[in-house]
PDB file of N, CA and C in Angstrom:
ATOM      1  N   UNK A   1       4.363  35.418 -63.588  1.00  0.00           N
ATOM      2  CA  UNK A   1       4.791  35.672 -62.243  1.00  0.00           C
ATOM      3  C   UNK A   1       3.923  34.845 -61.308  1.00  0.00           C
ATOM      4  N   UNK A   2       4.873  34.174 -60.384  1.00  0.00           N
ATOM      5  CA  UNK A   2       3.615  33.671 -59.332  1.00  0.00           C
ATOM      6  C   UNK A   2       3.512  34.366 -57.893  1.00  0.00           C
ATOM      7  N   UNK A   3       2.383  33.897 -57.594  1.00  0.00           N
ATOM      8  CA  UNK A   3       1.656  34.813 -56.422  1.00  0.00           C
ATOM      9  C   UNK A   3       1.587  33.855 -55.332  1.00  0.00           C
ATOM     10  N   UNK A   4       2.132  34.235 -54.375  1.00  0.00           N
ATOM     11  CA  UNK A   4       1.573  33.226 -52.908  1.00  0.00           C
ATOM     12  C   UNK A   4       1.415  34.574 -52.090  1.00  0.00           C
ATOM     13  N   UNK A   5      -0.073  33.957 -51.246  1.00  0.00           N
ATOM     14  CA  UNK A   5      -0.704  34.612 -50.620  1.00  0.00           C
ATOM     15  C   UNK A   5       0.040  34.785 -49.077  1.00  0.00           C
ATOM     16  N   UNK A   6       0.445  35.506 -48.391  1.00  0.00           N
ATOM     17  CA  UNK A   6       1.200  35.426 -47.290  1.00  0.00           C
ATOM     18  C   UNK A   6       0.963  36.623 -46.539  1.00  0.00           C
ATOM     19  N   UNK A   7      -0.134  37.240 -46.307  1.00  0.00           N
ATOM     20  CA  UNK A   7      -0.971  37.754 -45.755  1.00  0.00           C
ATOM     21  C   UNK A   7      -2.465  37.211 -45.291  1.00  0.00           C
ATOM     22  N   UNK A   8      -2.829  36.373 -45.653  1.00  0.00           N
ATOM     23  CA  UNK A   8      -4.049  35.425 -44.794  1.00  0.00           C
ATOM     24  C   UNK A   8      -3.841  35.073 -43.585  1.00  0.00           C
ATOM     25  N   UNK A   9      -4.538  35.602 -42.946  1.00  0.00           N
ATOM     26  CA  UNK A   9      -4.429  34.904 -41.314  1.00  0.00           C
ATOM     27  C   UNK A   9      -4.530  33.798 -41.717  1.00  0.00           C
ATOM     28  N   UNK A  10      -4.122  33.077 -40.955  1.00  0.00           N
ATOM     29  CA  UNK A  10      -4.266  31.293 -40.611  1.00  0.00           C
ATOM     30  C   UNK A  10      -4.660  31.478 -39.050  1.00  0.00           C
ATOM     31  N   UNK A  11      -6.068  30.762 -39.218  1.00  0.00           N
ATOM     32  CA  UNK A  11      -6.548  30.383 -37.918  1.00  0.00           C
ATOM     33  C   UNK A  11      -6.079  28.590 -37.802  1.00  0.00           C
ATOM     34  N   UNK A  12      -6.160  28.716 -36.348  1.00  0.00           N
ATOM     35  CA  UNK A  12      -5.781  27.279 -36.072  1.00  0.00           C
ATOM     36  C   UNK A  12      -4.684  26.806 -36.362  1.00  0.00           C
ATOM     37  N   UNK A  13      -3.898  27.593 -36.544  1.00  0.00           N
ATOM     38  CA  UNK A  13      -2.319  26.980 -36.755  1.00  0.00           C
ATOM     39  C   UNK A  13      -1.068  27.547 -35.495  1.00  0.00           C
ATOM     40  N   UNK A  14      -1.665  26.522 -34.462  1.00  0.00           N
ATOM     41  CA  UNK A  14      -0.783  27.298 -33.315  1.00  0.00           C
ATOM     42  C   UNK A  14       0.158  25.683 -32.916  1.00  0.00           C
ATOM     43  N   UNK A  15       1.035  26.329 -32.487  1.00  0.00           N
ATOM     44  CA  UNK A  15       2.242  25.403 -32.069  1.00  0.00           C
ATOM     45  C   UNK A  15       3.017  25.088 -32.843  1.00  0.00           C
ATOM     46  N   UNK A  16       3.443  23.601 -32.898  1.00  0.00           N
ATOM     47  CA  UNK A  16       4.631  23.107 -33.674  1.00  0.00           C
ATOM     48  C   UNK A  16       3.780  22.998 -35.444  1.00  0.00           C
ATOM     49  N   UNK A  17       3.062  22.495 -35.206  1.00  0.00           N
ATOM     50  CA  UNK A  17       2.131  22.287 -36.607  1.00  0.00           C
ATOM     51  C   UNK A  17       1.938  23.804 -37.433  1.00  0.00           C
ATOM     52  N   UNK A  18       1.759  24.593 -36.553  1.00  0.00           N
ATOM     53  CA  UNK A  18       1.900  25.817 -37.078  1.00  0.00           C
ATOM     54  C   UNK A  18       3.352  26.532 -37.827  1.00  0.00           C
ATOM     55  N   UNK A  19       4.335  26.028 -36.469  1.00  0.00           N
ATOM     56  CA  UNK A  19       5.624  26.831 -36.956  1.00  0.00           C
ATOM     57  C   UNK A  19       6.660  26.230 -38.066  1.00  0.00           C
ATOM     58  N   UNK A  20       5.779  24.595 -38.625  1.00  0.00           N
ATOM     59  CA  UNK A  20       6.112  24.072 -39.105  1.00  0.00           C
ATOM     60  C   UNK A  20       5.631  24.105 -40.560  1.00  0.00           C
ATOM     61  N   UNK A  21       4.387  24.309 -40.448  1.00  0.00           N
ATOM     62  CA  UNK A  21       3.762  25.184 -41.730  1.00  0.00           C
ATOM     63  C   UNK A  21       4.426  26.264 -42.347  1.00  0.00           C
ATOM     64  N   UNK A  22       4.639  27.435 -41.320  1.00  0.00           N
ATOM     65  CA  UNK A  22       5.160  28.618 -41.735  1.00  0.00           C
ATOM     66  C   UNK A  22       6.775  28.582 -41.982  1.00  0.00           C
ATOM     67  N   UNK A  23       7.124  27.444 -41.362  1.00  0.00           N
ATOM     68  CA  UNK A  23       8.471  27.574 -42.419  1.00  0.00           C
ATOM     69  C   UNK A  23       8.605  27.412 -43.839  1.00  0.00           C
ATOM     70  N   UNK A  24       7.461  25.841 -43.829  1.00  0.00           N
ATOM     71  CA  UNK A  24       7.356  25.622 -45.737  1.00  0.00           C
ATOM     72  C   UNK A  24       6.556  26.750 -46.397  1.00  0.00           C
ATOM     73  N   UNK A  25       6.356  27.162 -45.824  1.00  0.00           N
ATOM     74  CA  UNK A  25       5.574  28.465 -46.426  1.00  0.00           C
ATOM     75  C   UNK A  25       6.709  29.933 -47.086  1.00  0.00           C
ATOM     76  N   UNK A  26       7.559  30.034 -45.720  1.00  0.00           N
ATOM     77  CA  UNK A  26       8.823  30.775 -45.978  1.00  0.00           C
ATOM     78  C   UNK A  26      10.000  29.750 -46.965  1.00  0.00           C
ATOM     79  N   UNK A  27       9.752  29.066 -46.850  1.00  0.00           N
ATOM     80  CA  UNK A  27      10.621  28.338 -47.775  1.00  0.00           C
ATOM     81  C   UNK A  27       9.900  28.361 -49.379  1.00  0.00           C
ATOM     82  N   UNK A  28       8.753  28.237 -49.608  1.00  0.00           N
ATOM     83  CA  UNK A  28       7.889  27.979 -50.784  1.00  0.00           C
ATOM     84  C   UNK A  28       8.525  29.696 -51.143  1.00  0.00           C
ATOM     85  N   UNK A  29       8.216  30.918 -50.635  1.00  0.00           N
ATOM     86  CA  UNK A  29       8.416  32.003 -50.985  1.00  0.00           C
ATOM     87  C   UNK A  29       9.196  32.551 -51.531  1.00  0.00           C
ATOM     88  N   UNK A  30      10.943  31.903 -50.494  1.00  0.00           N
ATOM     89  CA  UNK A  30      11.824  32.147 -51.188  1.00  0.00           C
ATOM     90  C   UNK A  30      12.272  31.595 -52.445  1.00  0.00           C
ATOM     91  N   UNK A  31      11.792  30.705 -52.654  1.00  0.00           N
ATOM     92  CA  UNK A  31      11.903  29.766 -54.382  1.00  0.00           C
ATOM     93  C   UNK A  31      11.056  30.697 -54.912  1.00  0.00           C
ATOM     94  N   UNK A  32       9.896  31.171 -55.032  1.00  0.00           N
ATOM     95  CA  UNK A  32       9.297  31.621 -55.742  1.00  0.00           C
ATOM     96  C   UNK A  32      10.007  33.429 -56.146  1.00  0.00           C
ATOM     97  N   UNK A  33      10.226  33.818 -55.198  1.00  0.00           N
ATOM     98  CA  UNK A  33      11.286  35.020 -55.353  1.00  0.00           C
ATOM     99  C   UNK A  33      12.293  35.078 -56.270  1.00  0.00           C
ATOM    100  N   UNK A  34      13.035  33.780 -56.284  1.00  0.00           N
ATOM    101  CA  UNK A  34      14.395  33.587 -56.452  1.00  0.00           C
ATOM    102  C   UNK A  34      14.042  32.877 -57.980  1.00  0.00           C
ATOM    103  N   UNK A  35      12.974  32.494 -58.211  1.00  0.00           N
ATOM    104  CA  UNK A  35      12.167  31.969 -59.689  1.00  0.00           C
ATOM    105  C   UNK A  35      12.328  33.621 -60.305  1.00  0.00           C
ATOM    106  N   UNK A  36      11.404  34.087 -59.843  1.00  0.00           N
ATOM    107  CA  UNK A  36      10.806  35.646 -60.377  1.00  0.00           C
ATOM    108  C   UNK A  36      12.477  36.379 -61.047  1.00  0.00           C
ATOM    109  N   UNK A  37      13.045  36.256 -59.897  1.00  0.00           N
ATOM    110  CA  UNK A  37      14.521  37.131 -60.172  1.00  0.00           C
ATOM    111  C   UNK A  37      15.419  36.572 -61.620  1.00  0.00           C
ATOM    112  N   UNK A  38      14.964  35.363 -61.155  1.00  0.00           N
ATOM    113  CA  UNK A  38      15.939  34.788 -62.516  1.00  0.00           C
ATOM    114  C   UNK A  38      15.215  34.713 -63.894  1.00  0.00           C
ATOM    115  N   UNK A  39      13.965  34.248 -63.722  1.00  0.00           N
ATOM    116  CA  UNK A  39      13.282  34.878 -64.899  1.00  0.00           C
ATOM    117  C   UNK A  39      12.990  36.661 -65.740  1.00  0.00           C
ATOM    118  N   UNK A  40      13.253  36.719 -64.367  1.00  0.00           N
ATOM    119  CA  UNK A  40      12.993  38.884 -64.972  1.00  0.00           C
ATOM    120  C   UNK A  40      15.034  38.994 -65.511  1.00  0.00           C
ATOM    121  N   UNK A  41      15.877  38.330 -64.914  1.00  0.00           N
ATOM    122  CA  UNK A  41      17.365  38.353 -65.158  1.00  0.00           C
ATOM    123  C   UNK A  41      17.250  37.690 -66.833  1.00  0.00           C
ATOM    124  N   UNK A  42      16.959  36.852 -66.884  1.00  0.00           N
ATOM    125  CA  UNK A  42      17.126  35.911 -68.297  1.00  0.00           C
ATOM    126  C   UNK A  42      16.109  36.798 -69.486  1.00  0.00           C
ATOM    127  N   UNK A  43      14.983  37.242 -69.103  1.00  0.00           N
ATOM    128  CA  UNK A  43      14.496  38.290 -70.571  1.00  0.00           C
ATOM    129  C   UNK A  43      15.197  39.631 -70.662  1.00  0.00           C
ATOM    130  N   UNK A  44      15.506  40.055 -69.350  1.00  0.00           N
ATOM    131  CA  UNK A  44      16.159  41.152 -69.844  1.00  0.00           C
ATOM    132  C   UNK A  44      17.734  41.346 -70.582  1.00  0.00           C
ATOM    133  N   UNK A  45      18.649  40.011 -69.966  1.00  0.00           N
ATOM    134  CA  UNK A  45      19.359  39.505 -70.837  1.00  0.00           C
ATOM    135  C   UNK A  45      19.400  39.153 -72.001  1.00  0.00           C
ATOM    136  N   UNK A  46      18.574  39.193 -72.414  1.00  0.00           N
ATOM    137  CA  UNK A  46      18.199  38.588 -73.845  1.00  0.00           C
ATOM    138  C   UNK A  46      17.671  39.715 -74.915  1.00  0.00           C
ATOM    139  N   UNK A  47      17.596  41.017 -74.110  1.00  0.00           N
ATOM    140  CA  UNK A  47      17.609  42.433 -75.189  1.00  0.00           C
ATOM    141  C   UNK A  47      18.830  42.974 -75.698  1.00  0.00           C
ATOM    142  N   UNK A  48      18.614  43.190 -76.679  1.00  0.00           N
ATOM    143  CA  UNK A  48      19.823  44.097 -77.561  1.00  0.00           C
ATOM    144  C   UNK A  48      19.983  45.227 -76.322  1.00  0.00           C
ATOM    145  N   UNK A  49      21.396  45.807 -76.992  1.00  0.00           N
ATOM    146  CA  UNK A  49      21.963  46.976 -76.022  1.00  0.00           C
ATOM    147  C   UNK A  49      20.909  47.979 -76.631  1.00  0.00           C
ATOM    148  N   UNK A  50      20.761  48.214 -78.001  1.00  0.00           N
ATOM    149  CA  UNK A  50      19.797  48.759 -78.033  1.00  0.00           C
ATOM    150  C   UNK A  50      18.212  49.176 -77.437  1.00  0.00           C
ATOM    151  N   UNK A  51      17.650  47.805 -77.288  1.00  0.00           N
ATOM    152  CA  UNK A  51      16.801  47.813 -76.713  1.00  0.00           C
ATOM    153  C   UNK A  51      16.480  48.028 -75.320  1.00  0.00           C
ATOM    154  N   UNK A  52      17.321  47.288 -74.336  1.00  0.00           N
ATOM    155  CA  UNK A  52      18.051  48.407 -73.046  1.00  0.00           C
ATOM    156  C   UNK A  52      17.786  49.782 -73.227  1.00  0.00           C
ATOM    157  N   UNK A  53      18.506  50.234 -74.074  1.00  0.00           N
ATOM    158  CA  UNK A  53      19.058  51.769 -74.186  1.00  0.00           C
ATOM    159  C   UNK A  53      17.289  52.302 -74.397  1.00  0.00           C
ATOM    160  N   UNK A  54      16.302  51.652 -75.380  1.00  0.00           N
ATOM    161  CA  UNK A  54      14.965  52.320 -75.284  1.00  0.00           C
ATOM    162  C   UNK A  54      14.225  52.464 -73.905  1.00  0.00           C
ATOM    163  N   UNK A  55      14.733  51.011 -73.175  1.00  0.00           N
ATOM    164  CA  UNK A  55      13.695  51.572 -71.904  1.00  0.00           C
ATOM    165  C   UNK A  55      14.583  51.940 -71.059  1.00  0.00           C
ATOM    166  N   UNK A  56      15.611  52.795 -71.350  1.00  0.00           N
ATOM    167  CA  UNK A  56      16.453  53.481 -70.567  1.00  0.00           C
ATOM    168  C   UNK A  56      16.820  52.857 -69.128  1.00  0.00           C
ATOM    169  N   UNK A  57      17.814  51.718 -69.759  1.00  0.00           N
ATOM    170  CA  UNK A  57      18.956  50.723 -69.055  1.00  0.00           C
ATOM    171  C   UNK A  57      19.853  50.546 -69.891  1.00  0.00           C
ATOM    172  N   UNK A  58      20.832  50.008 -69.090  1.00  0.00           N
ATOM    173  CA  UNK A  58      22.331  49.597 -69.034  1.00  0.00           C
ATOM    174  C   UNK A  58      22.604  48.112 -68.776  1.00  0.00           C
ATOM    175  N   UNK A  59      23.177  47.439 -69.424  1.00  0.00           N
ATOM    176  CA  UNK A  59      23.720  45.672 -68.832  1.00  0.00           C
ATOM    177  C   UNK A  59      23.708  45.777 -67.360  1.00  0.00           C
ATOM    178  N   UNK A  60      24.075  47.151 -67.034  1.00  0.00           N
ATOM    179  CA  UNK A  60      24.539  46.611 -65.510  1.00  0.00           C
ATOM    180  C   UNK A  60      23.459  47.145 -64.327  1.00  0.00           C
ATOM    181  N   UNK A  61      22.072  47.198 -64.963  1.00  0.00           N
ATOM    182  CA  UNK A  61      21.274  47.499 -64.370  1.00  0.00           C
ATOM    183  C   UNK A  61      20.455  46.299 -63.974  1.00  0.00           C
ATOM    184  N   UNK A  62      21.101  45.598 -65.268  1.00  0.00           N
ATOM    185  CA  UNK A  62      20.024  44.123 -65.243  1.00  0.00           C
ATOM    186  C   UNK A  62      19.708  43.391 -64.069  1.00  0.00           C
ATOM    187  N   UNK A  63      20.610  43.431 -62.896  1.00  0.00           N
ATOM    188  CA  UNK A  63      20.900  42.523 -61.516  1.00  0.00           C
ATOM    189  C   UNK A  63      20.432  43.364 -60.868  1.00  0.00           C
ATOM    190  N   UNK A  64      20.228  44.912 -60.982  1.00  0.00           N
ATOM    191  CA  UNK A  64      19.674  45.623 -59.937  1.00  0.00           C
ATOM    192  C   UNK A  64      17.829  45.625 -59.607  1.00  0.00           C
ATOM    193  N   UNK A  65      17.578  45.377 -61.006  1.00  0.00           N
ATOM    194  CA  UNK A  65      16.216  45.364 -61.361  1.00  0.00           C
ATOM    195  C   UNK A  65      15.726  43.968 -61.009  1.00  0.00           C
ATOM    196  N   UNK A  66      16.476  43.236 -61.069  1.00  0.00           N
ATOM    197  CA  UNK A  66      16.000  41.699 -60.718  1.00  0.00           C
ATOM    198  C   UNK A  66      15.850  41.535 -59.732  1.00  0.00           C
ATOM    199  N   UNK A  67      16.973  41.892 -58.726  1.00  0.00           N
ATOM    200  CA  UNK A  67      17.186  41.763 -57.091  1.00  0.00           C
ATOM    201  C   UNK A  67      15.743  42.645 -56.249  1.00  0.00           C
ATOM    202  N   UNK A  68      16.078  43.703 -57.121  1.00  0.00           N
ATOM    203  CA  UNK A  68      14.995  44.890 -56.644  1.00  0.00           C
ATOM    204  C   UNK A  68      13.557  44.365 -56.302  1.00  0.00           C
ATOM    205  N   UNK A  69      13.272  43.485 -56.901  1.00  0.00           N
ATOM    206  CA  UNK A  69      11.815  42.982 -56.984  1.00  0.00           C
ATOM    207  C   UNK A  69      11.537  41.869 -55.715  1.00  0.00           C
ATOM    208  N   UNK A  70      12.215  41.750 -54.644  1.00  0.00           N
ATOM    209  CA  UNK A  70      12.206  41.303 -54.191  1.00  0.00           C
ATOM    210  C   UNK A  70      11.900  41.733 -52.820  1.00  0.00           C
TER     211      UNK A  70
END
């Protein structure tokens, strides 16, 4: 899983240089989100129904749990 820090103040980042930062920043995040989702989507896809059924899920939980993490 990756981690970006997006709670650090940033000093000195005022104006355009700033709001221009914090977009690639909001942009870096949402890739990294949208990484996480599809990776937690693709292993859990990849369990038997059985195995689902041990950690007490369903196929059609799989998208809820992925999205959820977000």
């Amino acid at each position: 899983m990756a981690v970006l820090d997006t709670t650090r103040a940033t000093t000195g980042s005022f104006g355009l240089a700033g709001r221009i930062g914090g977009f690639f920043a909001a942009v870096v995040n949402a890739v990294v989100e949208w990484n996480d989702a599809r990776v937690t989507r693709n292993a859990l896809s990849g369990l038997s129904d059985r195995e689902l059924d041990d950690i007490g899920m369903c196929r059609g939980d799989i998208d809820v749990v992925a999205d959820s993490r977000r």
